[in-house]
C-alpha atoms as a PDB file:
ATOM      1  CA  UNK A   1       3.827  35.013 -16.126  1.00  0.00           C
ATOM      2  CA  UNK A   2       1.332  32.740 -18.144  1.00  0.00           C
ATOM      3  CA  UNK A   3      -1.324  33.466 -20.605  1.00  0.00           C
ATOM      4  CA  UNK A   4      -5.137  31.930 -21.464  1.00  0.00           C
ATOM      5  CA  UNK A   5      -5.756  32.043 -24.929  1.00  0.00           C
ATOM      6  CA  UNK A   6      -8.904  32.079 -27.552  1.00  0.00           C
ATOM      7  CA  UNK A   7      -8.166  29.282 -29.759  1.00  0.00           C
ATOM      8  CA  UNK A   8      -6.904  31.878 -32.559  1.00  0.00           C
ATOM      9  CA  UNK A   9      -3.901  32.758 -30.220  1.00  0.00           C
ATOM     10  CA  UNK A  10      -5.615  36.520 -28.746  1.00  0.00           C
ATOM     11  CA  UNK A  11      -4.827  36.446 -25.452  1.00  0.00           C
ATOM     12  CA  UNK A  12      -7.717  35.974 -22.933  1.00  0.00           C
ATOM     13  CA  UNK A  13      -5.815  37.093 -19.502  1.00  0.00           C
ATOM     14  CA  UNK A  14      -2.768  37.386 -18.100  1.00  0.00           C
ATOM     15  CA  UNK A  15      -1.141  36.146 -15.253  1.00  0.00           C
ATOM     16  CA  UNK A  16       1.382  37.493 -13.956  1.00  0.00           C
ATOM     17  CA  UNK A  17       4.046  36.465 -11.626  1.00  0.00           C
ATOM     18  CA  UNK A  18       6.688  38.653 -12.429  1.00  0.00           C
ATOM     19  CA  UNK A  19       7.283  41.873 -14.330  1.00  0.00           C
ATOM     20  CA  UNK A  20       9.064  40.130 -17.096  1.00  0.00           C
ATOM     21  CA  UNK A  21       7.416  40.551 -20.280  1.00  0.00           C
ATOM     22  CA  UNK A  22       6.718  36.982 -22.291  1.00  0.00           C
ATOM     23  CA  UNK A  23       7.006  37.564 -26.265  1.00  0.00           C
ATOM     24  CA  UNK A  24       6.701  34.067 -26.996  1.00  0.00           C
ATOM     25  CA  UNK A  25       2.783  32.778 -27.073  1.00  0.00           C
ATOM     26  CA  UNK A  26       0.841  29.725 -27.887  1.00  0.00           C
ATOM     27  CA  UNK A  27       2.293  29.767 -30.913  1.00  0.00           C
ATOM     28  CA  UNK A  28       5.378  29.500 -30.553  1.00  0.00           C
ATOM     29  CA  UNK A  29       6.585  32.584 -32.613  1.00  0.00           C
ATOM     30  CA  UNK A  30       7.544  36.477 -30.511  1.00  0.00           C
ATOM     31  CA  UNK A  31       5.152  38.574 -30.277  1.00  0.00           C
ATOM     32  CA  UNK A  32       6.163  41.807 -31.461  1.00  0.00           C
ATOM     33  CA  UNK A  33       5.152  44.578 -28.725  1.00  0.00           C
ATOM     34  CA  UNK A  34       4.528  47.588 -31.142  1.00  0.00           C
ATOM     35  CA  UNK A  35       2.502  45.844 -34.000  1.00  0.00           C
ATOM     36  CA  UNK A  36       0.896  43.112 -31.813  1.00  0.00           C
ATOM     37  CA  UNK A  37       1.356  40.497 -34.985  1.00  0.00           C
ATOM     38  CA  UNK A  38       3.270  36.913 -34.266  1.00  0.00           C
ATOM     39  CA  UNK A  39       6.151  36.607 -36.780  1.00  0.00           C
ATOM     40  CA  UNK A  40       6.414  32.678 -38.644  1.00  0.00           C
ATOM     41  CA  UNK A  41       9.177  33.494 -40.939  1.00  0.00           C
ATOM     42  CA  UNK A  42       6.804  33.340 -43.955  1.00  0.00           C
ATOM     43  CA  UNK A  43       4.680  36.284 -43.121  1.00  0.00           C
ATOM     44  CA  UNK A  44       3.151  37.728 -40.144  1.00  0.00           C
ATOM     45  CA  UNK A  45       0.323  36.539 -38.123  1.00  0.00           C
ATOM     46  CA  UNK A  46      -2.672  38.667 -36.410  1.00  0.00           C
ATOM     47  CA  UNK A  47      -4.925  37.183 -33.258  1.00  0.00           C
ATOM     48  CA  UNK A  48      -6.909  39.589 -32.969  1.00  0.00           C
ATOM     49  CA  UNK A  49      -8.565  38.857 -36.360  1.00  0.00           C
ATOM     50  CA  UNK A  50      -7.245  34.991 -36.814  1.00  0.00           C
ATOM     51  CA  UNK A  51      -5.906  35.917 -40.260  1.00  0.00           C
ATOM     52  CA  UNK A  52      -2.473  36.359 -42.108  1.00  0.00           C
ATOM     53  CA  UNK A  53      -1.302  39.344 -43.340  1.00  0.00           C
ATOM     54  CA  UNK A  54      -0.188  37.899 -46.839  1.00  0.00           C
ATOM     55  CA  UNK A  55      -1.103  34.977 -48.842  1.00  0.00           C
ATOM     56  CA  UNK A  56       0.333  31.664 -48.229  1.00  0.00           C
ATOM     57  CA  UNK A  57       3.611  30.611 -50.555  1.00  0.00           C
ATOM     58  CA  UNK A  58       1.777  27.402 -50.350  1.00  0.00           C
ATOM     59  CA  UNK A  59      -1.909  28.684 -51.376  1.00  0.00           C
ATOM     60  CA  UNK A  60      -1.569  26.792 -54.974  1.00  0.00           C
ATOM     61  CA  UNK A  61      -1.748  23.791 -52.946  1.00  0.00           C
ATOM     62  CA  UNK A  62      -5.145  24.129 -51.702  1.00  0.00           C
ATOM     63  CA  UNK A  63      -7.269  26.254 -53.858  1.00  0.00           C
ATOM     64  CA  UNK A  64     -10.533  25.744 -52.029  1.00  0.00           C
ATOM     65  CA  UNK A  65      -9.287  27.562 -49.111  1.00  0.00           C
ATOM     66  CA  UNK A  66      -8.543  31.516 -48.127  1.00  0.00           C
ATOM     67  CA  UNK A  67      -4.848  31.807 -49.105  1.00  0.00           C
ATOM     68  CA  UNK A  68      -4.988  34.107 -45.679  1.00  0.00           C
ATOM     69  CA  UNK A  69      -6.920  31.760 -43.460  1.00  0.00           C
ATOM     70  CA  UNK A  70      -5.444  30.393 -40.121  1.00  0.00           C
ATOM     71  CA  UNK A  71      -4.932  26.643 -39.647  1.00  0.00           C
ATOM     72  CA  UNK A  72      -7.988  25.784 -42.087  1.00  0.00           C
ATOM     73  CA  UNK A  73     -10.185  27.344 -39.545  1.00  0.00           C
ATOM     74  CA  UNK A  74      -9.520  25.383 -37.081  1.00  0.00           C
ATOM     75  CA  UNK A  75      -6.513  25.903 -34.683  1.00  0.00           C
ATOM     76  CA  UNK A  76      -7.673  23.524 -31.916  1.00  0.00           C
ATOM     77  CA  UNK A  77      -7.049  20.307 -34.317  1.00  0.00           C
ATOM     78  CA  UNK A  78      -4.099  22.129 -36.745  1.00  0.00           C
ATOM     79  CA  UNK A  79      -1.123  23.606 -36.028  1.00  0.00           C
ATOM     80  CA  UNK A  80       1.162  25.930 -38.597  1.00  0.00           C
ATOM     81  CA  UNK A  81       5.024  25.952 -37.905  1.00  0.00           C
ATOM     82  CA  UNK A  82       5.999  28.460 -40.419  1.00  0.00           C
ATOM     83  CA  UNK A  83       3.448  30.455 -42.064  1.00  0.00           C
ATOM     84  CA  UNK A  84       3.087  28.212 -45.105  1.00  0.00           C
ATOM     85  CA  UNK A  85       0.883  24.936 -45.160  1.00  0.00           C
ATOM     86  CA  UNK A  86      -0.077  23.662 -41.995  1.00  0.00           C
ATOM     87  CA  UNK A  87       0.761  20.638 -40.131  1.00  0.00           C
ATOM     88  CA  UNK A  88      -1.939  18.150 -39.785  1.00  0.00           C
ATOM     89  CA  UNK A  89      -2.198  14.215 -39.559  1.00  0.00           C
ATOM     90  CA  UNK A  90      -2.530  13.450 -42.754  1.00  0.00           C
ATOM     91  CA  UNK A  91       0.362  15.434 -44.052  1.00  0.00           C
ATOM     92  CA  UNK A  92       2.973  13.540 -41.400  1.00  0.00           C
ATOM     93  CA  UNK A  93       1.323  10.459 -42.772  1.00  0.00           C
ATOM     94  CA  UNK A  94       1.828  10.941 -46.379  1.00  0.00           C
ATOM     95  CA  UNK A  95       5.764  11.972 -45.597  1.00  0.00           C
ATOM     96  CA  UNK A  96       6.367   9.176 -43.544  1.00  0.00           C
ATOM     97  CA  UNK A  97       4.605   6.804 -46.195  1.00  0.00           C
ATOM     98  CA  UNK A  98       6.501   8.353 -48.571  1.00  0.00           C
ATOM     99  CA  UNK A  99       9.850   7.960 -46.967  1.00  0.00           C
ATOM    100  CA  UNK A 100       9.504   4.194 -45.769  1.00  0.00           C
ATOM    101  CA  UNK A 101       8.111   3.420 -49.529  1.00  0.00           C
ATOM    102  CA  UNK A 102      11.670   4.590 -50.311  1.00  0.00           C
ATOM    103  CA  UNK A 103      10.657   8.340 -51.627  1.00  0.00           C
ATOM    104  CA  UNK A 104      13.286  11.033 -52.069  1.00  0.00           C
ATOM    105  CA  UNK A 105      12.909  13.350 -48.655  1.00  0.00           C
ATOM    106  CA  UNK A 106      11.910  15.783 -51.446  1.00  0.00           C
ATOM    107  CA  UNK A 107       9.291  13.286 -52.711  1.00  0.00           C
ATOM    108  CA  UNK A 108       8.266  12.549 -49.492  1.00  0.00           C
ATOM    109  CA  UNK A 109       7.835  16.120 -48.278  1.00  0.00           C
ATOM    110  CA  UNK A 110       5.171  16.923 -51.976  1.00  0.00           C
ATOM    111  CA  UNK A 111       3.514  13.640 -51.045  1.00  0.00           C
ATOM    112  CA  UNK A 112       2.850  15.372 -47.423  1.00  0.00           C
ATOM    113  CA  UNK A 113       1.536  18.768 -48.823  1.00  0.00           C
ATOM    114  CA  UNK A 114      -0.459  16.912 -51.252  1.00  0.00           C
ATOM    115  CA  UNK A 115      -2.759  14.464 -48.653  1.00  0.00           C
ATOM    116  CA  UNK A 116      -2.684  17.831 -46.630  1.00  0.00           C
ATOM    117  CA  UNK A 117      -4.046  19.507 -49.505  1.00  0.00           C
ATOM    118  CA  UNK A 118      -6.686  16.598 -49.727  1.00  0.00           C
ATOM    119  CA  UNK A 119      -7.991  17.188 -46.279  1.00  0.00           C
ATOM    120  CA  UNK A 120      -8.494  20.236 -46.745  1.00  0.00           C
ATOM    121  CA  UNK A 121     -10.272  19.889 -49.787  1.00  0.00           C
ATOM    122  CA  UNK A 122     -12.660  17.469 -47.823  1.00  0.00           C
ATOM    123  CA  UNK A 123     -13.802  19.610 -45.375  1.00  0.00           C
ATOM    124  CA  UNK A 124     -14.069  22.298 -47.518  1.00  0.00           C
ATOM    125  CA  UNK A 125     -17.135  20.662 -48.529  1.00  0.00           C
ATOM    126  CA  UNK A 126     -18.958  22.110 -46.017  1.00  0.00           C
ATOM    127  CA  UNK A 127     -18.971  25.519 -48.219  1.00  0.00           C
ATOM    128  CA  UNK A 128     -19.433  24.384 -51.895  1.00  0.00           C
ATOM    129  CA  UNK A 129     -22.922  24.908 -53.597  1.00  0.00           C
ATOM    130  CA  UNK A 130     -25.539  27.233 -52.668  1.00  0.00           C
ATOM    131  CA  UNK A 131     -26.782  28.371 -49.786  1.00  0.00           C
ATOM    132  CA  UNK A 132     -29.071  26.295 -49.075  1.00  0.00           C
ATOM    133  CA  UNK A 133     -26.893  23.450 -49.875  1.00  0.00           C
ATOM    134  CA  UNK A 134     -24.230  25.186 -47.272  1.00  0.00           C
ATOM    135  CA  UNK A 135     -26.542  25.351 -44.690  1.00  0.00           C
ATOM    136  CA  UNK A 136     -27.881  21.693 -45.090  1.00  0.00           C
ATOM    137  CA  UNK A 137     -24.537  20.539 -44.760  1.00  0.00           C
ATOM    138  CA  UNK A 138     -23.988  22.257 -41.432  1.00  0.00           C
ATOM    139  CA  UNK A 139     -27.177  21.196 -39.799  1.00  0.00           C
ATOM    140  CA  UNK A 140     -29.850  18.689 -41.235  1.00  0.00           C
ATOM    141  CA  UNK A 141     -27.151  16.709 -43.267  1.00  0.00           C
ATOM    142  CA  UNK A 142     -24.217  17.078 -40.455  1.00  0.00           C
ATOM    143  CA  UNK A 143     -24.168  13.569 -39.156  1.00  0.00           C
ATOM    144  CA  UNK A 144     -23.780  11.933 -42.351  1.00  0.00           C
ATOM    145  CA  UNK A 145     -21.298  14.801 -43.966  1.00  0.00           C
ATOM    146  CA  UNK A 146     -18.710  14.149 -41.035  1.00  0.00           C
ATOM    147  CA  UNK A 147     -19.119  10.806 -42.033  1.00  0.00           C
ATOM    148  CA  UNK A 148     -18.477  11.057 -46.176  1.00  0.00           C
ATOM    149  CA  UNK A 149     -15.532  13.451 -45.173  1.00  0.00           C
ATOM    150  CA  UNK A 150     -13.797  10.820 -42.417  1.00  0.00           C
ATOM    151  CA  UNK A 151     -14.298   8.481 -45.027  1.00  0.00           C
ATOM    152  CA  UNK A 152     -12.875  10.037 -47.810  1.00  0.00           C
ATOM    153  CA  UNK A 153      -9.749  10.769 -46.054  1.00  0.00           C
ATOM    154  CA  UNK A 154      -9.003   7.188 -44.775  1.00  0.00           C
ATOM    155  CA  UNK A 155      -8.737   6.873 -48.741  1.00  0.00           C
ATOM    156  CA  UNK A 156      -6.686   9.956 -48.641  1.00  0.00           C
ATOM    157  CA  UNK A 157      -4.615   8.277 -45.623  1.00  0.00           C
ATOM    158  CA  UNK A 158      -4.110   4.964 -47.731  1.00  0.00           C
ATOM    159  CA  UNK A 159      -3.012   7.246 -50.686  1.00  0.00           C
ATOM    160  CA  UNK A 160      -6.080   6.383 -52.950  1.00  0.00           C
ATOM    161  CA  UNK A 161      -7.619   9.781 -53.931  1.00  0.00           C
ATOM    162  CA  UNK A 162      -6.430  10.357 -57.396  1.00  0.00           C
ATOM    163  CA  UNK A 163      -8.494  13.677 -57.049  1.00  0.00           C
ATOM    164  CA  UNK A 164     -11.127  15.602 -55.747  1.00  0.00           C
ATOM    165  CA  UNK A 165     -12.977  17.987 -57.609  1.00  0.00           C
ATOM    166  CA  UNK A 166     -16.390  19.949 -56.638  1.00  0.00           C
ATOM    167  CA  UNK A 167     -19.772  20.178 -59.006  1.00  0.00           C
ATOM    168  CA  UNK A 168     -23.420  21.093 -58.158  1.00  0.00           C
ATOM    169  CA  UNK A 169     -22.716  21.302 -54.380  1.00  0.00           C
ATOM    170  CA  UNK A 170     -21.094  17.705 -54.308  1.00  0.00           C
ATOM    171  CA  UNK A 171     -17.703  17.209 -53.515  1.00  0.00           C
ATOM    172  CA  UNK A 172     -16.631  13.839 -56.147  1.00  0.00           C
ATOM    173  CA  UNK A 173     -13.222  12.198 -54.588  1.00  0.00           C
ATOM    174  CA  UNK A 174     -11.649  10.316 -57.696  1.00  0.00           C
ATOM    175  CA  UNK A 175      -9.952   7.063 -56.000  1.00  0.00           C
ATOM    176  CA  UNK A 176      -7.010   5.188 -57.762  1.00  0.00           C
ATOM    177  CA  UNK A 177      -8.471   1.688 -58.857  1.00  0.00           C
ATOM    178  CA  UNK A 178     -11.536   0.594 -60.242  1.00  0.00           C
ATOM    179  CA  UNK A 179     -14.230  -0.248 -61.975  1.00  0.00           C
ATOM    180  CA  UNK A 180     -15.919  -1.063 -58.991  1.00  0.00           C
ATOM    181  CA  UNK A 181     -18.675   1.742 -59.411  1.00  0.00           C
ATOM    182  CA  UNK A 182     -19.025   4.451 -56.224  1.00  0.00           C
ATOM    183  CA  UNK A 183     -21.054   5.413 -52.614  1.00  0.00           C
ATOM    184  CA  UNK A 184     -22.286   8.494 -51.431  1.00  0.00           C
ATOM    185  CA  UNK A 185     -22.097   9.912 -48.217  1.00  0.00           C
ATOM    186  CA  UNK A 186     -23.714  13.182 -47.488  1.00  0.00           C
ATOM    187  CA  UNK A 187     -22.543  15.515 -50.421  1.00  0.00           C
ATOM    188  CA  UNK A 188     -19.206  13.172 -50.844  1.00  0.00           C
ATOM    189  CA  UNK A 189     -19.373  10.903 -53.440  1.00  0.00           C
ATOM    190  CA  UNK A 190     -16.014   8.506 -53.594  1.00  0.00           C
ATOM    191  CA  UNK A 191     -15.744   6.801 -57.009  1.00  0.00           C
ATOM    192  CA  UNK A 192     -13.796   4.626 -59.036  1.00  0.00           C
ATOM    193  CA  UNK A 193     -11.194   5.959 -61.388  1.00  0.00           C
ATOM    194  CA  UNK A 194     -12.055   7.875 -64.221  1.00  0.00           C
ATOM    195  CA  UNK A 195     -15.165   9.406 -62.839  1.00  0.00           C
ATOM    196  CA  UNK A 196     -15.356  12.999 -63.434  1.00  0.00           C
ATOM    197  CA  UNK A 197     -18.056  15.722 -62.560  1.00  0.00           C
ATOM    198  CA  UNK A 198     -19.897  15.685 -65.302  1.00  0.00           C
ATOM    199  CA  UNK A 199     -23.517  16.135 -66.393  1.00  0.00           C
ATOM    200  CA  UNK A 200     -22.784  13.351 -69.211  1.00  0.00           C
ATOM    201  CA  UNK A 201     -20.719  10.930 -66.580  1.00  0.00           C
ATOM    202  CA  UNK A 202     -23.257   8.043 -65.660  1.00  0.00           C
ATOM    203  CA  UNK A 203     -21.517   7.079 -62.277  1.00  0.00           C
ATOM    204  CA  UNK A 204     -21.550  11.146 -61.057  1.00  0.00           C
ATOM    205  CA  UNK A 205     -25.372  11.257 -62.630  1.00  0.00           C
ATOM    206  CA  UNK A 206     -26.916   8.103 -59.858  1.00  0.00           C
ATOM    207  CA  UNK A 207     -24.466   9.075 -57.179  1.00  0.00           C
ATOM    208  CA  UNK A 208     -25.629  12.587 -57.263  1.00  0.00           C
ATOM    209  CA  UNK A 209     -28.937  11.246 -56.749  1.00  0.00           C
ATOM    210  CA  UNK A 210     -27.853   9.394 -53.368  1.00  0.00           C
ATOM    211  CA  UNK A 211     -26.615  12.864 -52.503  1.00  0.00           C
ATOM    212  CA  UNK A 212     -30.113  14.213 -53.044  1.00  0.00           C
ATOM    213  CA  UNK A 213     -31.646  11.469 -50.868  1.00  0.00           C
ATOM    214  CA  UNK A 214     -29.534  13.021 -48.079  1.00  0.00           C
ATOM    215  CA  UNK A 215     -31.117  16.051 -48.876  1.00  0.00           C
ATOM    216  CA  UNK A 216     -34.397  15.508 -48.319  1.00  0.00           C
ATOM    217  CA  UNK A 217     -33.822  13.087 -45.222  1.00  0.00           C
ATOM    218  CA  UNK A 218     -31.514  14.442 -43.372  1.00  0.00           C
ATOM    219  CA  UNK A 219     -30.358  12.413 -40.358  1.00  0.00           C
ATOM    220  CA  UNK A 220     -32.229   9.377 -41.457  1.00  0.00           C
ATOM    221  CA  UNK A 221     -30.002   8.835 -44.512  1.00  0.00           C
ATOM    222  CA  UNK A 222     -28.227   6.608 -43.411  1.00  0.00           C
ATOM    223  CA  UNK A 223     -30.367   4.073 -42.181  1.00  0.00           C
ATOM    224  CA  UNK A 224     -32.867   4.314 -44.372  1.00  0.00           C
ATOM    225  CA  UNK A 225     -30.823   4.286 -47.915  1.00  0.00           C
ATOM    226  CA  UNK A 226     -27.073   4.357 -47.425  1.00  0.00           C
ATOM    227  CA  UNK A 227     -26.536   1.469 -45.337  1.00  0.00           C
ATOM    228  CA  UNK A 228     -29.287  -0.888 -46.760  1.00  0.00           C
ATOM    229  CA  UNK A 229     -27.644  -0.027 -50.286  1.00  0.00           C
ATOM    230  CA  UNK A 230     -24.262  -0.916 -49.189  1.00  0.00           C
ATOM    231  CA  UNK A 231     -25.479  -4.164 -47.607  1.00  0.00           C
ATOM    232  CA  UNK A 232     -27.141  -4.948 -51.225  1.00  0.00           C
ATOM    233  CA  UNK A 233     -24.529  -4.128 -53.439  1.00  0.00           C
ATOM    234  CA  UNK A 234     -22.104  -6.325 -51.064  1.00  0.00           C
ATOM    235  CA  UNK A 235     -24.416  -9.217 -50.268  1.00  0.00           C
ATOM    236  CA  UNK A 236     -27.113  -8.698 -53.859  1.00  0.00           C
ATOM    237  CA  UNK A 237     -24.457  -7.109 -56.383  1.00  0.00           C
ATOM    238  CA  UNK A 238     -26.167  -8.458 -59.722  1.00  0.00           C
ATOM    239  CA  UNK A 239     -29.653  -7.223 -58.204  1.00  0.00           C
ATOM    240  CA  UNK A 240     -28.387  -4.127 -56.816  1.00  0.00           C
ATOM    241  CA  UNK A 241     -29.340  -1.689 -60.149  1.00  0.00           C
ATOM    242  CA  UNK A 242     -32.795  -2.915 -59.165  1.00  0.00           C
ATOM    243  CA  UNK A 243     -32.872  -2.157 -54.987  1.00  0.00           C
ATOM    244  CA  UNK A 244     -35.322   0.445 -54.034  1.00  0.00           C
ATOM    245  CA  UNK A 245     -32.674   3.218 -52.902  1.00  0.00           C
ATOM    246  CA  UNK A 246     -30.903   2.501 -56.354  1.00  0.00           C
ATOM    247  CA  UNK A 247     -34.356   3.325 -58.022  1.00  0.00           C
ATOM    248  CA  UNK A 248     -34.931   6.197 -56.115  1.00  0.00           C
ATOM    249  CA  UNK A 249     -31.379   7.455 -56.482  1.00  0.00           C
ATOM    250  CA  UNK A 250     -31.979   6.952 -60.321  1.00  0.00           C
ATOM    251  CA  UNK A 251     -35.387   9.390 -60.407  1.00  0.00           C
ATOM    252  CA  UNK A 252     -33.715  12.084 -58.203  1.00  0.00           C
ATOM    253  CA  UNK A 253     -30.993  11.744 -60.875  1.00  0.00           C
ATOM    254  CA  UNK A 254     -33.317  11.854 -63.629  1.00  0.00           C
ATOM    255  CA  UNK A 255     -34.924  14.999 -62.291  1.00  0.00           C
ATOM    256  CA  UNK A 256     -31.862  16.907 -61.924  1.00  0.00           C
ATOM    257  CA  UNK A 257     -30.497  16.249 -65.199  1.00  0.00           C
ATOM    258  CA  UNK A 258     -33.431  15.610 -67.401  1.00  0.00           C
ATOM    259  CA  UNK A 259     -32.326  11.644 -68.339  1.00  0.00           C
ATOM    260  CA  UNK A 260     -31.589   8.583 -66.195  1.00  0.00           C
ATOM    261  CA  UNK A 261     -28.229   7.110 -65.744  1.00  0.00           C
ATOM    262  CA  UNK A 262     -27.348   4.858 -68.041  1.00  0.00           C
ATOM    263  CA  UNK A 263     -26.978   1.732 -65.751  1.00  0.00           C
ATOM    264  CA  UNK A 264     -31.113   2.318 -64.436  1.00  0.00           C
ATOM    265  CA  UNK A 265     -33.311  -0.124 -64.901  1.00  0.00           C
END
């Protein structure tokens, strides 16, 4: 006997072979024939709705998410062993990194849940601000959000983010070193450390603006501001302040919040 499955583990159709009955599914974990629900040790799992029946042990470790969501929302890429915080690349890498840079196992194992935690907090991006922020992000700004959020976690994946925090729709992703200023991709600004999400914090005040350019362009974002910027600041760095997507970043800015950054010219 053998199974197809939806991608939340409800069975699709059956095969079968023999008239032995299979508990064990695409999970992993039995099947239990009365209640229907897989059991992960933790708590119990249902298919037929893609949702836990109690909140995640973990949940404090990722409070932008459902405590009773499934593999982030997406079971195809992540995989949960026991109920509690899913397995997913970055979380092997930050235990492994941990344990060759000579971490405790224990150590090792926090530093894990903690870049897990990170990606998570990435793509929850999608979902922070309002609607019609949420709905940007899923279809005219798409191209260049999946790009801010791969990004942001190859700084996660280096171990850079010192934290990432949400305001007025943007996701900011605090890095570990600095000053060296800050980009913006989509709604994901990366920035140097000590940047916070604040009305009154210069470096959030122009980013933010770059996040409203991808706003109002959509798909042409990218080549018409965000990589002509980064070319300037590398190749122009004393001129940058005065390129025209800094400018425009700077009124955007100035609308929103009612003053100009600081740095503007």
């Amino acid at each position: 006997m053998h199974n197809d499955y939806y991608p939340y583990v409800e069975v699709l159709r059956e095969y079968n072979n023999s008239s032995a009955n299979e508990k064990y599914k695409s999970t992993g974990k039995e099947r239990d024939g009365e209640s229907g629900l897989d059991c992960f040790g933790a708590r119990y799992y249902d298919s037929g709705v893609g949702r836990w029946l109690a909140v995640d042990p973990m949940a404090d470790k990722y409070p932008g998410w459902s405590p009773y969501n499934y593999c982030a929302n997406n079971p195809v890429k992540y995989t949960d062993p026991d109920g509690r915080l899913f397995i997913i690349d970055d979380f092997i890498v930050g235990l492994v990194s941990g344990l060759i840079s000579g971490k405790s196992i224990s150590q090792s194992v926090d530093q894990g849940v903690q870049y897990a935690a990170n990606c998570v907090e990435l793509w929850s991006s999608f979902g922070r601000g309002d609607f019609g922020q949420v709905v940007s992000k899923c279809t005219w700004e798409l191209p260049q959000q999946l790009v801010g959020i791969i990004g942001a976690d190859a700084q996660n994946l280096a171990g850079n983010i010192n934290s990432i925090q949400h305001a007025e729709g943007a996701t900011l992703v605090e890095t570990k070193n600095g000053p060296w200023g800050g980009y913006t991709i989509g709604s994901i600004i990366t920035a140097d450390h000590g940047t916070t999400p604040k009305r009154s914090n210069e470096t959030f005040k122009h980013e933010y603006g770059h996040y409203e350019q991808s706003q109002i362009w959509g798909p042409l974002y990218i080549p018409m501001f965000g990589l002509p910027s980064l070319l300037s600041a590398y190749f122009d760095p004393y001129d940058h302040p005065k390129f025209y997507a800094e400018i425009y970043a700077d009124e955007l800015s100035k609308k929103k919040f009612g003053s100009y950054p600081r740095e503007a010219k």
